[in-house]
Protein backbone atom coordinates (compact mmCIF):
# COMPACT_ATOMS: atom_id res chain seq x y z
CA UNK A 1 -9.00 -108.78 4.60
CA UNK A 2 -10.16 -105.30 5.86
CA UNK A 3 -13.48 -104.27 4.19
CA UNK A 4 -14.30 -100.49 4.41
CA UNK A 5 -17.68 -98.87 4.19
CA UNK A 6 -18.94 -96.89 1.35
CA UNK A 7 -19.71 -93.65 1.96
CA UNK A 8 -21.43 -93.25 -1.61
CA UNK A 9 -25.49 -92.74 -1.35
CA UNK A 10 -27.43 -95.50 -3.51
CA UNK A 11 -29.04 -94.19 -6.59
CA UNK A 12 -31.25 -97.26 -7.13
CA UNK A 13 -34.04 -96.43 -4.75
CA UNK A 14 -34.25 -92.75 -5.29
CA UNK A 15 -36.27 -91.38 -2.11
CA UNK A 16 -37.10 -87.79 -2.13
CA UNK A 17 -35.67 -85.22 1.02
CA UNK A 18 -38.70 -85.42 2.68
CA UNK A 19 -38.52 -89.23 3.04
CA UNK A 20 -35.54 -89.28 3.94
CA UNK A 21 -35.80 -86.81 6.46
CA UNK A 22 -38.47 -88.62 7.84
CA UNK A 23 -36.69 -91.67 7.93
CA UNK A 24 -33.97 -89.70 9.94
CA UNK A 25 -36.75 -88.17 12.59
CA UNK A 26 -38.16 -91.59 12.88
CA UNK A 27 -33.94 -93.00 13.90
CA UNK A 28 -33.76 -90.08 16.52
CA UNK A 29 -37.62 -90.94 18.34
CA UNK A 30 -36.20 -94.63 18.58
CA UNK A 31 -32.68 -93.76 20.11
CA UNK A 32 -34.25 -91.79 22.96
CA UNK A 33 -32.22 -88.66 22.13
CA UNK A 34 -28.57 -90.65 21.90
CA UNK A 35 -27.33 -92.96 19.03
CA UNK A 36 -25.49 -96.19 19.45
CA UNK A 37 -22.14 -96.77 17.32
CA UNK A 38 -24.67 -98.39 14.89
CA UNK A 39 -27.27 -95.71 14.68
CA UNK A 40 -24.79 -93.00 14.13
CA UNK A 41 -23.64 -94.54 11.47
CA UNK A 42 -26.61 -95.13 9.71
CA UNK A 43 -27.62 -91.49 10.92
CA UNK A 44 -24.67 -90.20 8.67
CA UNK A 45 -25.75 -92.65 5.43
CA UNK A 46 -29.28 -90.62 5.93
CA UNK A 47 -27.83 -87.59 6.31
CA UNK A 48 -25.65 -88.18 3.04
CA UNK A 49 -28.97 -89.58 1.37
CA UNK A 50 -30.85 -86.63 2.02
CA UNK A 51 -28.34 -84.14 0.86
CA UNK A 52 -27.92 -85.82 -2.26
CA UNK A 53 -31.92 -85.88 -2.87
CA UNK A 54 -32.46 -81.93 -0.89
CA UNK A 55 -33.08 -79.35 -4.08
CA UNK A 56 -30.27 -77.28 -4.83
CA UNK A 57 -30.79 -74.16 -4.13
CA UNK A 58 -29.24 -71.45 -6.30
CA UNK A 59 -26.09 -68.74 -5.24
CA UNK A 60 -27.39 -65.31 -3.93
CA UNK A 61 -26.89 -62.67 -6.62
């Protein structure tokens, strides 16, 4: 049975940008500058995370 991953963000721990941008800054110091299969892919869950908590900013007039 093949199992796929999710690529929905979880809504139960709401974290704001910030934290989750931190979160990603802190992945990057570990790595060294390059990610592992592993870290890139919890780079892109971040990177989803944080996009879903960023403010929306509104459309230029």
């Amino acid at each position: 049975m093949l199992h796929t991953m999710s690529t929905t963000v979880e809504t139960s721990s709401q974290r704001t940008a910030d934290e989750v941008n931190e979160e990603i800054r802190a992945l990057w110091r570990r790595s060294g500058g390059t990610l592992s299969v592993e870290q890139r892919e919890e780079y892109q869950r971040l990177v989803l995370e944080w996009a879903a908590a960023a403010p929306q900013s509104a459309p230029a007039a």
